[in-house]
C-alpha atoms as a PDB file:
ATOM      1  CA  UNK A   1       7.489 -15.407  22.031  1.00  0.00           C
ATOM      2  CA  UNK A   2       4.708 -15.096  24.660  1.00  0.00           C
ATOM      3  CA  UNK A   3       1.318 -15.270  23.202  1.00  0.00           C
ATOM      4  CA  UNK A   4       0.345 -12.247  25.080  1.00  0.00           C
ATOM      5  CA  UNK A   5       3.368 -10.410  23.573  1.00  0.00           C
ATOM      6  CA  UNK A   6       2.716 -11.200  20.062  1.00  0.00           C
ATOM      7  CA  UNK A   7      -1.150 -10.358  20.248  1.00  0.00           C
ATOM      8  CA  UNK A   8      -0.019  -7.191  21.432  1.00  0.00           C
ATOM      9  CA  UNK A   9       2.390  -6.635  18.758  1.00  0.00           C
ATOM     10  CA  UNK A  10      -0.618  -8.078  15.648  1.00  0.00           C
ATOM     11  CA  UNK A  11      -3.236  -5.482  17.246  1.00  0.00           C
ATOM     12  CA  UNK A  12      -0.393  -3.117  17.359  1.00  0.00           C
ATOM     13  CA  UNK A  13       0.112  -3.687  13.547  1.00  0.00           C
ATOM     14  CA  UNK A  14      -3.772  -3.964  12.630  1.00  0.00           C
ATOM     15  CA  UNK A  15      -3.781  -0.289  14.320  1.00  0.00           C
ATOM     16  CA  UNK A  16      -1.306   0.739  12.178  1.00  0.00           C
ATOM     17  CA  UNK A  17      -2.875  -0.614   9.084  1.00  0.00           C
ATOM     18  CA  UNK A  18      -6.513   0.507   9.797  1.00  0.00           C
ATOM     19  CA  UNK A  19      -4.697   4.117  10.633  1.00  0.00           C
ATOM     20  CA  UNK A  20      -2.930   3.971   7.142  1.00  0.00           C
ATOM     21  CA  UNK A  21      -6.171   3.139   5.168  1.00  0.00           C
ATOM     22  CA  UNK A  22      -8.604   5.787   6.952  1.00  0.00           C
ATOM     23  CA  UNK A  23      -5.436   8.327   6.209  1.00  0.00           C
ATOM     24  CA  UNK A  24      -5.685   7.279   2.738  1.00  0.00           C
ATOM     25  CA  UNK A  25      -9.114   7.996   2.801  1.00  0.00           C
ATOM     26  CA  UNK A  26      -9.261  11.167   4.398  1.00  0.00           C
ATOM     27  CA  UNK A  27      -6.568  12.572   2.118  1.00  0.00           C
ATOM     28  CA  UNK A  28      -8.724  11.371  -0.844  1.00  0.00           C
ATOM     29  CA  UNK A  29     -11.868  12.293  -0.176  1.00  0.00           C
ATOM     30  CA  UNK A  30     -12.348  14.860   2.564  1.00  0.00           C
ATOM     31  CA  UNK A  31      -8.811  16.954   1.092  1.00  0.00           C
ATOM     32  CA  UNK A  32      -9.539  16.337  -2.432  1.00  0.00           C
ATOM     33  CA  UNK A  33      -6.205  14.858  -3.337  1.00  0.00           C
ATOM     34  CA  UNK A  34      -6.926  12.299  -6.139  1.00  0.00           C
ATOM     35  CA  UNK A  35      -5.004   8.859  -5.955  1.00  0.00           C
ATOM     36  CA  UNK A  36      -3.322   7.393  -8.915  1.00  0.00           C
ATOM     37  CA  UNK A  37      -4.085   3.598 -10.145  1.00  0.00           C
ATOM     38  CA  UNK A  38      -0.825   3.030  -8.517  1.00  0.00           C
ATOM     39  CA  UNK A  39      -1.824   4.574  -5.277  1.00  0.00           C
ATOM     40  CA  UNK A  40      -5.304   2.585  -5.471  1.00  0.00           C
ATOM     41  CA  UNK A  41      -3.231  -0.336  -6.053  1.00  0.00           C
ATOM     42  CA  UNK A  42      -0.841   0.033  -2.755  1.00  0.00           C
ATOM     43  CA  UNK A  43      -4.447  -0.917  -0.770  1.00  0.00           C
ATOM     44  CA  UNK A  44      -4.588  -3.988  -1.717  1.00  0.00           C
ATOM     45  CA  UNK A  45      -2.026  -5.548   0.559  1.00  0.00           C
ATOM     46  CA  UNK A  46      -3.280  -3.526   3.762  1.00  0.00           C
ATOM     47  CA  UNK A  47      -6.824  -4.902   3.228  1.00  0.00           C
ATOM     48  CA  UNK A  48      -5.686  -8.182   2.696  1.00  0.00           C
ATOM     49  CA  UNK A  49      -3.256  -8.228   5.979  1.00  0.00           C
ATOM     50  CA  UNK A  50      -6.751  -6.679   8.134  1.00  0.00           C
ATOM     51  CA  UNK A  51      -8.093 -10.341   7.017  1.00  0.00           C
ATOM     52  CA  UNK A  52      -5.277 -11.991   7.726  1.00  0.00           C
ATOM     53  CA  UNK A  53      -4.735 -10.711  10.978  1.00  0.00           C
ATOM     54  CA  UNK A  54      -8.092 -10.846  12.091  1.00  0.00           C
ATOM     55  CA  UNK A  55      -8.366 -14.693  11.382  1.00  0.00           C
ATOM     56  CA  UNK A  56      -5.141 -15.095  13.613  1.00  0.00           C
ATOM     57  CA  UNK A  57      -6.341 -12.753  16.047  1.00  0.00           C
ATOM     58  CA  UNK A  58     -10.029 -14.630  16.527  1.00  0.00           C
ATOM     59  CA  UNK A  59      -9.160 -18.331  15.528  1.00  0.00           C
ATOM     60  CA  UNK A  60      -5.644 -19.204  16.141  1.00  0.00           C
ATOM     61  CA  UNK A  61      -5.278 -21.540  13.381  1.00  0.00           C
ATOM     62  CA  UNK A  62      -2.721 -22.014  10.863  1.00  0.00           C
ATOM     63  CA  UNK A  63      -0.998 -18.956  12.702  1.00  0.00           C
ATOM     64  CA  UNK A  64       2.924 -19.570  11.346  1.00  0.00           C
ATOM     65  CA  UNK A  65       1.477 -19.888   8.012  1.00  0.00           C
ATOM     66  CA  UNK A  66      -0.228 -16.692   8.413  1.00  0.00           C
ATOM     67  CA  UNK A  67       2.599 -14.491   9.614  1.00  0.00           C
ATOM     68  CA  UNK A  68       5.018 -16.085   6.530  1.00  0.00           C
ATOM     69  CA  UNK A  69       1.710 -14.687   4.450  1.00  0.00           C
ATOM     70  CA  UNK A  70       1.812 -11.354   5.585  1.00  0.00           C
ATOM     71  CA  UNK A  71       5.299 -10.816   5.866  1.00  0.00           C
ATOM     72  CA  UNK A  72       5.135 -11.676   1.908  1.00  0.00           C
ATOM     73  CA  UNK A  73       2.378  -9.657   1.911  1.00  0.00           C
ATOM     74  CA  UNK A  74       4.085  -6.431   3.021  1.00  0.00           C
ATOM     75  CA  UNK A  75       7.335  -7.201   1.031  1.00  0.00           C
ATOM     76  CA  UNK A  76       5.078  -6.926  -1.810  1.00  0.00           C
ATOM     77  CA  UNK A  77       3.828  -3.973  -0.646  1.00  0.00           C
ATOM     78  CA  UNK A  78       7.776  -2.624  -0.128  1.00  0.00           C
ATOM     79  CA  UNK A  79       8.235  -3.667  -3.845  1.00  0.00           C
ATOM     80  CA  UNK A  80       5.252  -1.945  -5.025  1.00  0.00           C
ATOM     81  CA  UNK A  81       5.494   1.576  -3.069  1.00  0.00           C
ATOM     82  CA  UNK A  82       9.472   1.454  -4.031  1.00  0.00           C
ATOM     83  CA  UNK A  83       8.710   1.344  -7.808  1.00  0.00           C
ATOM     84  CA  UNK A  84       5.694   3.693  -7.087  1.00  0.00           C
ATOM     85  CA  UNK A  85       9.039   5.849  -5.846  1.00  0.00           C
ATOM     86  CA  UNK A  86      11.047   5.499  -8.308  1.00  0.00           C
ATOM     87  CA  UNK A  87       8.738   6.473 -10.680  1.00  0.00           C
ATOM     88  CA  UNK A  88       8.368   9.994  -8.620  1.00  0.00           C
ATOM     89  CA  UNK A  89      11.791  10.195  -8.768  1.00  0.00           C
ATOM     90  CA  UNK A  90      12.097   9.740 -12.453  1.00  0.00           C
ATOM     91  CA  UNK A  91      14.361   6.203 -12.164  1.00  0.00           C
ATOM     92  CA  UNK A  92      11.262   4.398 -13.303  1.00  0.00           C
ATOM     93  CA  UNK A  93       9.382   5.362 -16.574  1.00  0.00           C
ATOM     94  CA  UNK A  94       5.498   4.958 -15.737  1.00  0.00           C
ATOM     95  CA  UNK A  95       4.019   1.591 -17.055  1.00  0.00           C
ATOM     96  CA  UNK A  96       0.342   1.301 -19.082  1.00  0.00           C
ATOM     97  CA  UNK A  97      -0.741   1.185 -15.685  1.00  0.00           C
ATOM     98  CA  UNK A  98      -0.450   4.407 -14.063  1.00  0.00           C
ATOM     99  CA  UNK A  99       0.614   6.794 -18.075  1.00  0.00           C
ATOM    100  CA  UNK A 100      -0.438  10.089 -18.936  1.00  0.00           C
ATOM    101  CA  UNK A 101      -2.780  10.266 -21.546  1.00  0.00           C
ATOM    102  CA  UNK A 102      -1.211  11.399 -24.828  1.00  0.00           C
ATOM    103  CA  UNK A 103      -3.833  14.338 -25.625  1.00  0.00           C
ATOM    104  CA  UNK A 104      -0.789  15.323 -28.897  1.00  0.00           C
ATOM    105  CA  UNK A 105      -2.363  12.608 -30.854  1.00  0.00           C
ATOM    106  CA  UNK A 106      -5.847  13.034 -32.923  1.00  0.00           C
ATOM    107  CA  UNK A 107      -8.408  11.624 -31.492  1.00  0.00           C
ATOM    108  CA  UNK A 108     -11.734  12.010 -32.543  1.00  0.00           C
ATOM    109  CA  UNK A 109     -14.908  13.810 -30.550  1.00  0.00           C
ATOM    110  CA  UNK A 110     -16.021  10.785 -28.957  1.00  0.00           C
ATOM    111  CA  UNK A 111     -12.696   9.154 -27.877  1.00  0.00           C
ATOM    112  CA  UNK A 112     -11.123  13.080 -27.024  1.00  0.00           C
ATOM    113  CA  UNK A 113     -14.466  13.273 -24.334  1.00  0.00           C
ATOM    114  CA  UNK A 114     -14.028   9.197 -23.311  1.00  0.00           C
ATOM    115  CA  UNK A 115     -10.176  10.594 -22.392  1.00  0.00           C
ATOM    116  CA  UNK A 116     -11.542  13.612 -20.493  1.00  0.00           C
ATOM    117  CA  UNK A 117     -13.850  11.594 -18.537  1.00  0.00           C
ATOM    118  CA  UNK A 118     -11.317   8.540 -17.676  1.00  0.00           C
ATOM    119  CA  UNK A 119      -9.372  11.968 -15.795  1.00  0.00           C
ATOM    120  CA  UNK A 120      -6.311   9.924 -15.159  1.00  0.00           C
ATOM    121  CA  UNK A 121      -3.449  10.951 -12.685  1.00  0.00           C
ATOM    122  CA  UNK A 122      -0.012  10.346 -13.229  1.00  0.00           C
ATOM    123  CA  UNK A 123       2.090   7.954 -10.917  1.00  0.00           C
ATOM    124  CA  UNK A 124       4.734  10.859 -11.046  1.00  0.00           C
ATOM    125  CA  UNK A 125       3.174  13.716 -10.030  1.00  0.00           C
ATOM    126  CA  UNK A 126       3.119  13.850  -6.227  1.00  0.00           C
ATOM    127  CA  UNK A 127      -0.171  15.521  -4.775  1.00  0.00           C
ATOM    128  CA  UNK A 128       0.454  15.566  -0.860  1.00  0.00           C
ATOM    129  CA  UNK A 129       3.538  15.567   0.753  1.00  0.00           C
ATOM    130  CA  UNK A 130       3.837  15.117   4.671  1.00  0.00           C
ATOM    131  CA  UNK A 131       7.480  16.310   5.815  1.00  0.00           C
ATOM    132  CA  UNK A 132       8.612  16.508   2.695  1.00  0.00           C
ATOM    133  CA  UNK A 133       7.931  12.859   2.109  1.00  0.00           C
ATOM    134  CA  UNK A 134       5.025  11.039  -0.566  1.00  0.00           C
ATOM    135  CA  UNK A 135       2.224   8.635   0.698  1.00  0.00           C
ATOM    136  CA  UNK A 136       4.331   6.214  -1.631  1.00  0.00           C
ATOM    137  CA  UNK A 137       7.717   6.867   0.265  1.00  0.00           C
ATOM    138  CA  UNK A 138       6.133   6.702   3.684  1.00  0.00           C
ATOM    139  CA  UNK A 139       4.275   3.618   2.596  1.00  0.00           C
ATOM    140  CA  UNK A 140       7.727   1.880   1.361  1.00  0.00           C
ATOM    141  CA  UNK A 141       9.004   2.519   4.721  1.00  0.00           C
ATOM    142  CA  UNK A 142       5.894   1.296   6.367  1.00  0.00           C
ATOM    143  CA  UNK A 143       5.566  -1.601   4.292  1.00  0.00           C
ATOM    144  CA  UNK A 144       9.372  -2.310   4.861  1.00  0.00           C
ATOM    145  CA  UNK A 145       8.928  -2.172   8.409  1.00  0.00           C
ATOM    146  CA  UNK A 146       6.144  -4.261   8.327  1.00  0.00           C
ATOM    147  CA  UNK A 147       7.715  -6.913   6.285  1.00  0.00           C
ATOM    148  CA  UNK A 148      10.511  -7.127   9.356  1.00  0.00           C
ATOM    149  CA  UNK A 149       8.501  -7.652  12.385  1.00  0.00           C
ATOM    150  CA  UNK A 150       6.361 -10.130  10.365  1.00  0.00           C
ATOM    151  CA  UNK A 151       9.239 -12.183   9.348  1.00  0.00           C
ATOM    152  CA  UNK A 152      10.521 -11.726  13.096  1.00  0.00           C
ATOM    153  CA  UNK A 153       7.278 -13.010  14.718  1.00  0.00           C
ATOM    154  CA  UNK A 154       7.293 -15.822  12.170  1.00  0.00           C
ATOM    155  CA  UNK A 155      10.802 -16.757  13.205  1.00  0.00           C
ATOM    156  CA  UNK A 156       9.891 -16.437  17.080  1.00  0.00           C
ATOM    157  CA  UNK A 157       6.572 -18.149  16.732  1.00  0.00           C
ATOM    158  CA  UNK A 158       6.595 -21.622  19.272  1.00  0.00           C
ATOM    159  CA  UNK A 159       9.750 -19.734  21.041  1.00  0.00           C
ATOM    160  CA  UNK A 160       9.327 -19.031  24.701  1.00  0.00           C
END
């Protein structure tokens, strides 16, 4: 793969990943939609790829290495969105991670206002839709997608 090609396609993709992120960020804190831990968690592997891709972008070192790394990256980020959609769907129960708090049970003053304050959202409960789609469906399909062309410019790398 020409190098011109495949810095085309790696800005292409850090576009796409800054895009996703400021999204996220918008819809959090400028529409008042509140993530979930899960939703916080789904991050993780964007900001890491905007390192990732950067170092390839600027230093060209260690660049096959780097595109196996992300494309692991974003199938981890395809594995975590998919059980963050299952768990909207109901085929998942939610884990200690993302769990409603159980308000039924007694809790004293102090631990009933700790609870309140902690304001915890459930992994199920989908806040904003776009089409008719979650942030954690159109992530797995992101992330998916993702995962693909890394794996293909990994495979390509050295070809001409």
């Amino acid at each position: 793969m020409p190098k011109l090609k495949q810095n085309t396609y790696l800005i292409f993709i850090l576009f796409i990943i800054l895009s996703a992120l400021i999204f996220a960020y918008i819809v959090e804190y400028q529409l008042g939609h509140k993530p979930c831990k899960l939703c916080l968690y789904e991050r993780i592997p964007y900001f890491l790829s905007i390192f990732l891709l950067i170092k390839i972008l600027f230093y060209k070192k260690y660049i096959k290495t780097i595109l196996l790394i992300l494309s692991l990256i974003f199938f981890m980020s395809f594995v975590l969105a998919l059980y963050h959609f299952g768990i909207e769907q109901g085929f998942f129960s939610e884990t200690f991670i993302c769990e409603d708090v159980n308000l039924e049970q007694t809790l004293s003053k102090k631990q009933l206002l700790e609870q309140l304050k902690k304001n915890v959202i459930s992994c199920k409960n989908v806040n904003f839709k776009i089409l008719g789609l979650s942030l954690a469906t159109i992530n797995a399909i992101v992330s998916c997608a993702l995962s693909f062309i890394m794996i293909k410019l990994f495979i390509n790398y050295g070809k001409n």
